[in-house]
Protein backbone atom coordinates (compact mmCIF):
# COMPACT_ATOMS: atom_id res chain seq x y z
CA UNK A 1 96.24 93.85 95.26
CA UNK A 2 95.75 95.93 92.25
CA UNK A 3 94.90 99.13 94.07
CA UNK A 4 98.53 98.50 96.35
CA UNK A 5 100.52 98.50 92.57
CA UNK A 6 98.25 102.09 91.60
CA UNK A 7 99.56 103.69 94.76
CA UNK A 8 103.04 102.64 94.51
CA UNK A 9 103.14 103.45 91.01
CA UNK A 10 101.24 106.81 91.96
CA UNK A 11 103.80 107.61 94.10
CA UNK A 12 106.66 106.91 91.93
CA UNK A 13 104.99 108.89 89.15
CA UNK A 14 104.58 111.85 90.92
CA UNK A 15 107.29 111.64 92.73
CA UNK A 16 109.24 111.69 89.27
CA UNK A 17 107.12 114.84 88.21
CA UNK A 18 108.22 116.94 91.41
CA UNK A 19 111.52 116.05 90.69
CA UNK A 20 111.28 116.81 86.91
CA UNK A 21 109.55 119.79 87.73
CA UNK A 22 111.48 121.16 90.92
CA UNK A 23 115.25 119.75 90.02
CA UNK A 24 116.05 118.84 86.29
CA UNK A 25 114.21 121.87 84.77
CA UNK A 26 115.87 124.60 86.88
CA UNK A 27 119.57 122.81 86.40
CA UNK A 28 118.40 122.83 82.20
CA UNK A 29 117.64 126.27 82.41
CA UNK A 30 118.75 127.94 85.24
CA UNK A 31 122.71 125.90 85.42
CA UNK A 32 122.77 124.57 81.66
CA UNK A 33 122.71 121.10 82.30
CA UNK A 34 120.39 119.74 79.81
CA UNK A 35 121.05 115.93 80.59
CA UNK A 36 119.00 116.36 83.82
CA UNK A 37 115.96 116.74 81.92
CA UNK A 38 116.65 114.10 79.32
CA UNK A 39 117.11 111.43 82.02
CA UNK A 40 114.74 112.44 84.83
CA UNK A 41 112.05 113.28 81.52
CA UNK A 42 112.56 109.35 80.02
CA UNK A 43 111.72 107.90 83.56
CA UNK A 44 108.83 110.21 84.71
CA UNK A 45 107.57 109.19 80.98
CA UNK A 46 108.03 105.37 81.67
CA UNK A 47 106.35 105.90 84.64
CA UNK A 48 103.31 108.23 83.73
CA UNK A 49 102.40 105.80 80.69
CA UNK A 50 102.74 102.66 83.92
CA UNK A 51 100.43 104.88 86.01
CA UNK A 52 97.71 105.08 82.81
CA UNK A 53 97.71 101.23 82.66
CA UNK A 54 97.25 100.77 86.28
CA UNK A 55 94.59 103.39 86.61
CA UNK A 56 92.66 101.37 83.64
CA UNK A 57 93.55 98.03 85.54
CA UNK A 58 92.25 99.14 88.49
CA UNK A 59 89.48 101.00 86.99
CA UNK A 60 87.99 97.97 85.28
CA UNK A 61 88.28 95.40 87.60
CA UNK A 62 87.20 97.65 90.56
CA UNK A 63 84.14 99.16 87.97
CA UNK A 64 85.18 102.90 89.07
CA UNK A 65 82.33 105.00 87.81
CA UNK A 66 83.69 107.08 84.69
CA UNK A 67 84.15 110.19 86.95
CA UNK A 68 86.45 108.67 89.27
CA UNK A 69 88.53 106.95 85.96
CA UNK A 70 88.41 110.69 84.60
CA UNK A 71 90.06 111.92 88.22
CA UNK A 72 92.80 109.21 87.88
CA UNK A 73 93.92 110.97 84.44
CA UNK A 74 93.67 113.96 85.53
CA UNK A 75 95.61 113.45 88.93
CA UNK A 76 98.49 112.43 86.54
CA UNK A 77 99.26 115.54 84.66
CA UNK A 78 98.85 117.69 88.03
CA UNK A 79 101.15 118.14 90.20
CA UNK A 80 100.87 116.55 93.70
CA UNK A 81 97.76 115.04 91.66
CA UNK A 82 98.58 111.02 92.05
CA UNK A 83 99.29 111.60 96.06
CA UNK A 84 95.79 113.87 96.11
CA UNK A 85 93.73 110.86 94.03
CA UNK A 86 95.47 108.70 96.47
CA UNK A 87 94.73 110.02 99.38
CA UNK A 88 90.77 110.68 98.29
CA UNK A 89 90.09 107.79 96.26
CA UNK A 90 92.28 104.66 97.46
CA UNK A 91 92.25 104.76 101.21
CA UNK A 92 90.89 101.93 102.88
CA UNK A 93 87.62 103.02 104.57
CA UNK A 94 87.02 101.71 107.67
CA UNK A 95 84.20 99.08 107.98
């Protein structure tokens, strides 16, 4: 159940960073509509610090090794990161 909230969360997190990245900075500094940034910044923030607490959920209940813990941080300051540790790390493998 735990590993279902990391993926959704994942998702919205970088989800929030494309947007940050590809759509509020370029109207801050390309149309001069700083608001863009200030709103779509506060949620990606709400969201990264969510993704940090479910990666440590999941990574002590599910006893991830430490590089695989270490991945999960580092998937959410990269961009496309939290789909790529998705996709590698929390797929169901078949049995």
């Amino acid at each position: 159940m735990n590993l279902q909230i990391l993926r959704w969360v994942g998702r919205l997190e970088g989800s929030s960073f494309l947007i940050l990245l590809c759509i509020a900075m370029p109207l801050k500094y390309l149309a001069g509509y700083p608001e863009a940034v200030r709103v779509v910044g506060m949620a990606h923030g709400i969201l990264f610090l969510f993704y940090l607490l479910a990666a440590n959920y999941a990574a002590t209940t599910h006893a991830w090794p430490k590089k695989i813990w270490f991945y999960s941080y580092l998937a959410s300051v990269l961009p496309l990161g939290t789909f790529v540790f998705e996709r590698r790390f929390l797929t169901e493998k078949p049995a």
